[in-house]
C-alpha atoms as a PDB file:
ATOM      1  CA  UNK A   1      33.919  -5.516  -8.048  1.00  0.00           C
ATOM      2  CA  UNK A   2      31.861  -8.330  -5.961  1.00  0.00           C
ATOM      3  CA  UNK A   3      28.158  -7.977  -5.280  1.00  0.00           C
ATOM      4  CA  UNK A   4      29.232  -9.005  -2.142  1.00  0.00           C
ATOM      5  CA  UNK A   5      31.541  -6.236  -1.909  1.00  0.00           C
ATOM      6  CA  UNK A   6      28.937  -3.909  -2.905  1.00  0.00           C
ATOM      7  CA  UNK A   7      26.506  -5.264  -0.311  1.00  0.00           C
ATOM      8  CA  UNK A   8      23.912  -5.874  -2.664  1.00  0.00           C
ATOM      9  CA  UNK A   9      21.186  -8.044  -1.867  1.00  0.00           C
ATOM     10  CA  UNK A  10      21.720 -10.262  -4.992  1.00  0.00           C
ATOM     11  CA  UNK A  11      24.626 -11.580  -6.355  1.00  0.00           C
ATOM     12  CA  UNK A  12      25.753 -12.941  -9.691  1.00  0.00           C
ATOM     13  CA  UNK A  13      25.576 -16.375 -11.577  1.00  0.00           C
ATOM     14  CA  UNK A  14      26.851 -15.444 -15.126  1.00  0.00           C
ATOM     15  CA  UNK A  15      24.465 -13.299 -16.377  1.00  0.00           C
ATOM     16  CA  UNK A  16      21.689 -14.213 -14.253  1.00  0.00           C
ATOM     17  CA  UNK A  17      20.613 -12.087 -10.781  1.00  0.00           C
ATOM     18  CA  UNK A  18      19.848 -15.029  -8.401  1.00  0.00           C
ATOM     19  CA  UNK A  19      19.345 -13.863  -4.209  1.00  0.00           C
ATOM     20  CA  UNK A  20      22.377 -14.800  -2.406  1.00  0.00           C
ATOM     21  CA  UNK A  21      22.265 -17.681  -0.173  1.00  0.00           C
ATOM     22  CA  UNK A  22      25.001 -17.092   2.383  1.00  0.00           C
ATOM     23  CA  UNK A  23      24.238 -15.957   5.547  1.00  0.00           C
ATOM     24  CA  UNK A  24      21.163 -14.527   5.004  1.00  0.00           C
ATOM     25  CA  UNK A  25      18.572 -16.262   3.012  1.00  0.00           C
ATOM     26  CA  UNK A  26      16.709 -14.754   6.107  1.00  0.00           C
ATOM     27  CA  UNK A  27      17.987 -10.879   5.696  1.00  0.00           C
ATOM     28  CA  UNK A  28      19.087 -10.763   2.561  1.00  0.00           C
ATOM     29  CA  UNK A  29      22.568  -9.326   2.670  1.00  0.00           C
ATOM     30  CA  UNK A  30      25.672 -11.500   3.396  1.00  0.00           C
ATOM     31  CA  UNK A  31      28.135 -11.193   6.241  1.00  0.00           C
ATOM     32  CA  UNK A  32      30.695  -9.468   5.072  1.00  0.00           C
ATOM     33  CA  UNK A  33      28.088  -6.892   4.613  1.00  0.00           C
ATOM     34  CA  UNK A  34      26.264  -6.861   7.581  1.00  0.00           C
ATOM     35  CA  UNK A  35      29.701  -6.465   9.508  1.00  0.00           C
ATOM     36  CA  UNK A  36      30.286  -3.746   8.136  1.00  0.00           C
ATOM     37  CA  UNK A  37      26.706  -2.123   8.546  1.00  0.00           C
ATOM     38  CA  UNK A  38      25.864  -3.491  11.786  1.00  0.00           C
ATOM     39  CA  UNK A  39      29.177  -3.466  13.672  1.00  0.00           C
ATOM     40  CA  UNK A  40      29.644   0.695  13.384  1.00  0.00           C
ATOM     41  CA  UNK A  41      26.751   0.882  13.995  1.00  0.00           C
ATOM     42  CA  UNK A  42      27.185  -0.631  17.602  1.00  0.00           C
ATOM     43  CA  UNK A  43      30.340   0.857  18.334  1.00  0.00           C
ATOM     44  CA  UNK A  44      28.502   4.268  17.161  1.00  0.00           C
ATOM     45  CA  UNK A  45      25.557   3.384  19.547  1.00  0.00           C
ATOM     46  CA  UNK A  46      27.512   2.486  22.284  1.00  0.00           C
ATOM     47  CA  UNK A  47      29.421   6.190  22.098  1.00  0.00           C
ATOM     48  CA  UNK A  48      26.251   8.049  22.484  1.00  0.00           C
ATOM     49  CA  UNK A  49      25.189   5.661  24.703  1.00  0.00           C
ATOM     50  CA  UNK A  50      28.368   7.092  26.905  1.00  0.00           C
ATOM     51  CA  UNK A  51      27.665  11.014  25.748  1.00  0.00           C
ATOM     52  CA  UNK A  52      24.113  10.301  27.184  1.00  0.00           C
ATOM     53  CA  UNK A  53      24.914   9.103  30.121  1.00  0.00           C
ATOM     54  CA  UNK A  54      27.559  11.657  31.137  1.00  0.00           C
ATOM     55  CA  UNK A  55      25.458  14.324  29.816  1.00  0.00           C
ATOM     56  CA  UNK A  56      22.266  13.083  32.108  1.00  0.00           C
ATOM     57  CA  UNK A  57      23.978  12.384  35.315  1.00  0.00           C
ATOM     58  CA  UNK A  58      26.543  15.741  35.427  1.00  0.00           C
ATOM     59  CA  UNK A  59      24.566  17.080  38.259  1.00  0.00           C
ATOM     60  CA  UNK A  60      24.298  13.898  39.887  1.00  0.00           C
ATOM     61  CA  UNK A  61      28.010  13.639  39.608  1.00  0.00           C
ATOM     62  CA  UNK A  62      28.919  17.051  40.719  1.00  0.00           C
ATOM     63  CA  UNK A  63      26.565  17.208  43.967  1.00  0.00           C
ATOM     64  CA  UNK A  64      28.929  17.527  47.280  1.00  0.00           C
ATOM     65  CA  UNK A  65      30.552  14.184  49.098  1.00  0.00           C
ATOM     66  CA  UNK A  66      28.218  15.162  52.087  1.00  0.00           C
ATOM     67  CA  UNK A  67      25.276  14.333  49.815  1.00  0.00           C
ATOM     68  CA  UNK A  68      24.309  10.984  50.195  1.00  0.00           C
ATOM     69  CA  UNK A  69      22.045  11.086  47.000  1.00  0.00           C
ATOM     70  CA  UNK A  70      25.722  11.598  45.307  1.00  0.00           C
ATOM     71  CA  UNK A  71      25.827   7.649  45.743  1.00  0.00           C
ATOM     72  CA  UNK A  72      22.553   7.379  43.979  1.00  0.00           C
ATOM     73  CA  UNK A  73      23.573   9.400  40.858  1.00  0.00           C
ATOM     74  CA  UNK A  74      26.994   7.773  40.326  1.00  0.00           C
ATOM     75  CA  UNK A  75      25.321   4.105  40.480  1.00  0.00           C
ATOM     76  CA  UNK A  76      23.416   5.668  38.087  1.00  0.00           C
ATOM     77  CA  UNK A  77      25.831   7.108  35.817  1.00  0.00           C
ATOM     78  CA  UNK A  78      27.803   3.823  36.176  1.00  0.00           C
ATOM     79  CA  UNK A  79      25.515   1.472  35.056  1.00  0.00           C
ATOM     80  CA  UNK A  80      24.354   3.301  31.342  1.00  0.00           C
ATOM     81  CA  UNK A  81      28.018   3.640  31.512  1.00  0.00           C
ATOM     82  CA  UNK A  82      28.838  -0.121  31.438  1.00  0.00           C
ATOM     83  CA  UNK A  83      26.218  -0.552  28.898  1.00  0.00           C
ATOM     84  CA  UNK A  84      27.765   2.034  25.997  1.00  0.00           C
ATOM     85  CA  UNK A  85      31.285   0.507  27.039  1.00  0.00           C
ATOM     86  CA  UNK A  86      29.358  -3.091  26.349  1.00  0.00           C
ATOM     87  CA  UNK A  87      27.557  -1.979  23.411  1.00  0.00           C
ATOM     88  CA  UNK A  88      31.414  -0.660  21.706  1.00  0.00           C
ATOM     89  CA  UNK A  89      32.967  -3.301  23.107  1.00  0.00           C
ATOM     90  CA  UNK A  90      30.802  -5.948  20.661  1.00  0.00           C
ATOM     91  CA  UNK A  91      30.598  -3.661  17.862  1.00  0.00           C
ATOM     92  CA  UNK A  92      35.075  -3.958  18.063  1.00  0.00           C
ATOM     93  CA  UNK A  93      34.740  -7.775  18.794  1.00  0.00           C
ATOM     94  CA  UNK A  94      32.082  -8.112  15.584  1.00  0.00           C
ATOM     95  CA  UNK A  95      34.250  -5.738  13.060  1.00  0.00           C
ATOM     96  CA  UNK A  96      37.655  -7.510  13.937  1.00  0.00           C
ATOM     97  CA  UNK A  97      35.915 -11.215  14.219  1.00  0.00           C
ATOM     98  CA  UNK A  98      36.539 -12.247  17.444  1.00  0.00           C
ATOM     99  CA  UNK A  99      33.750 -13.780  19.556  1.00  0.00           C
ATOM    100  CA  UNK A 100      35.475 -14.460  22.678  1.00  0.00           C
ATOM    101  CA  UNK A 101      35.418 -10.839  23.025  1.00  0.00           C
ATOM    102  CA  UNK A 102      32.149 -10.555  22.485  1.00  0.00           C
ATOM    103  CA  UNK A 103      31.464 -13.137  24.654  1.00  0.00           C
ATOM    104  CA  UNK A 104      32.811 -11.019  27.285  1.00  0.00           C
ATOM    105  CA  UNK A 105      31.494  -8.034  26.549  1.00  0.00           C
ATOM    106  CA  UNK A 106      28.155  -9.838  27.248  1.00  0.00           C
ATOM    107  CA  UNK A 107      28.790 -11.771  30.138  1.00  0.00           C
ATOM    108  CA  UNK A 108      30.420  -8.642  31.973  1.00  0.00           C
ATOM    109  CA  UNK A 109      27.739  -6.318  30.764  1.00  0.00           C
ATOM    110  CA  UNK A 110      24.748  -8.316  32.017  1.00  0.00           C
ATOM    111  CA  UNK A 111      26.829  -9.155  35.825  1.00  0.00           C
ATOM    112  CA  UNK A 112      27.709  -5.643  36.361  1.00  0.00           C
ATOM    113  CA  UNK A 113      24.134  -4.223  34.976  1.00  0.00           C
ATOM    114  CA  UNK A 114      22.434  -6.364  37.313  1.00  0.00           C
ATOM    115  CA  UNK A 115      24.600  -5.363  39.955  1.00  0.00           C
ATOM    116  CA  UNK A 116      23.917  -1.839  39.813  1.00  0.00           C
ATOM    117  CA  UNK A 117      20.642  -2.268  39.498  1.00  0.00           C
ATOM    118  CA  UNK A 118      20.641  -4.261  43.044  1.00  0.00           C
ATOM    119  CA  UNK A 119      22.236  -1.064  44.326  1.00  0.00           C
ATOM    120  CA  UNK A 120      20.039   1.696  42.381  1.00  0.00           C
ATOM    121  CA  UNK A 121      17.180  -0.057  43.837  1.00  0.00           C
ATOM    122  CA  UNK A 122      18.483  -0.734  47.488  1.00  0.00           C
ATOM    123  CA  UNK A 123      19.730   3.207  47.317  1.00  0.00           C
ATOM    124  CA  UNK A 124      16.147   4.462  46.207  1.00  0.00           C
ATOM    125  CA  UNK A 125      14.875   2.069  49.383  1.00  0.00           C
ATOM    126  CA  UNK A 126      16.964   4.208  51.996  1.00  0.00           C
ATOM    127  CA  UNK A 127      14.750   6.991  53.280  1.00  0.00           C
ATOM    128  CA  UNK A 128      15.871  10.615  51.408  1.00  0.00           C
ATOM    129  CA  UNK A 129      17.263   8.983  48.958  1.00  0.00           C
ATOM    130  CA  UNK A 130      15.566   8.363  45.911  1.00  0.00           C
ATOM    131  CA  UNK A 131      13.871  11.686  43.804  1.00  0.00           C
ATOM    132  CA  UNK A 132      10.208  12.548  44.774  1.00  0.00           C
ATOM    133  CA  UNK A 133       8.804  11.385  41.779  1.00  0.00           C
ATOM    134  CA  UNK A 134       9.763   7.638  42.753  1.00  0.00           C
ATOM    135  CA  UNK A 135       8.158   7.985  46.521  1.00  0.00           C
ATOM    136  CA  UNK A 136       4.666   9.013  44.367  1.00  0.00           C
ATOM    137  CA  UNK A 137       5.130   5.953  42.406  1.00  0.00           C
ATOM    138  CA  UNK A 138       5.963   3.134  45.180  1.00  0.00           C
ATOM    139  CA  UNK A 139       2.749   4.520  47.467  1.00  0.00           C
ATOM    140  CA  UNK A 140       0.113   3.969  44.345  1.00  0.00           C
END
């Protein structure tokens, strides 16, 4: 077995341990290894990035149609949504190696984050809309 396949931070030069200069002179491990570290890891974030944000906005998302602050809530829910979708979405791109993916995963994560944040904050500007707490925090 490899010492890269063993993610070791070393590798081996005959009998000598010398550090391994591949990708990561600067971290220490090579790429092979950090894929396979880093990208679960991702895709793992990016799921209870998801359970999070269902779990925070159910009441949000369960409030009647007649509710305007319904709106609110699902912008909300939406946007933590987009970024756990993002946040798998890279972690597939980086396992299976391909960037354009990635690429995407970026560009339409960062558009549609700053789009619902336009909303969120244009919502929380309509009178009755936005919680208490953020009326005690605009008047100071």
């Amino acid at each position: 077995m490899s010492s890269e396949a063993r993610c070791s931070w070393f590798r081996t030069v005959g009998h000598d341990w010398v550090v391994s200069s591949s990708l990561s002179t600067t971290w220490g491990l090579s790429g092979r290894c950090m894929t396979r570290i880093l990208a679960p890891l991702a895709i793992g974030a990016g799921i209870a990035l998801l359970a999070w944000s269902v779990w925070s906005n159910v009441n949000d998302l369960r409030r009647p149609l007649s509710d305007p602050t319904k709106a609110l809530g699902f912008a909300r829910w939406l946007r933590t949504t987009i970024l756990g979708l993002a946040a798998v979405a890279i972690g597939i791109g980086w396992l299976w190696d391909i960037w354009p993916f990635i690429g995407l995963a970026l560009i339409i994560a960062g558009e549609e984050t700053l789009e619902t944040t336009w909303v969120i904050r244009a919502m929380e500007r309509y009178p009755g809309m936005a919680p208490q707490r953020m009326l005690l925090l605009r008047r100071v």
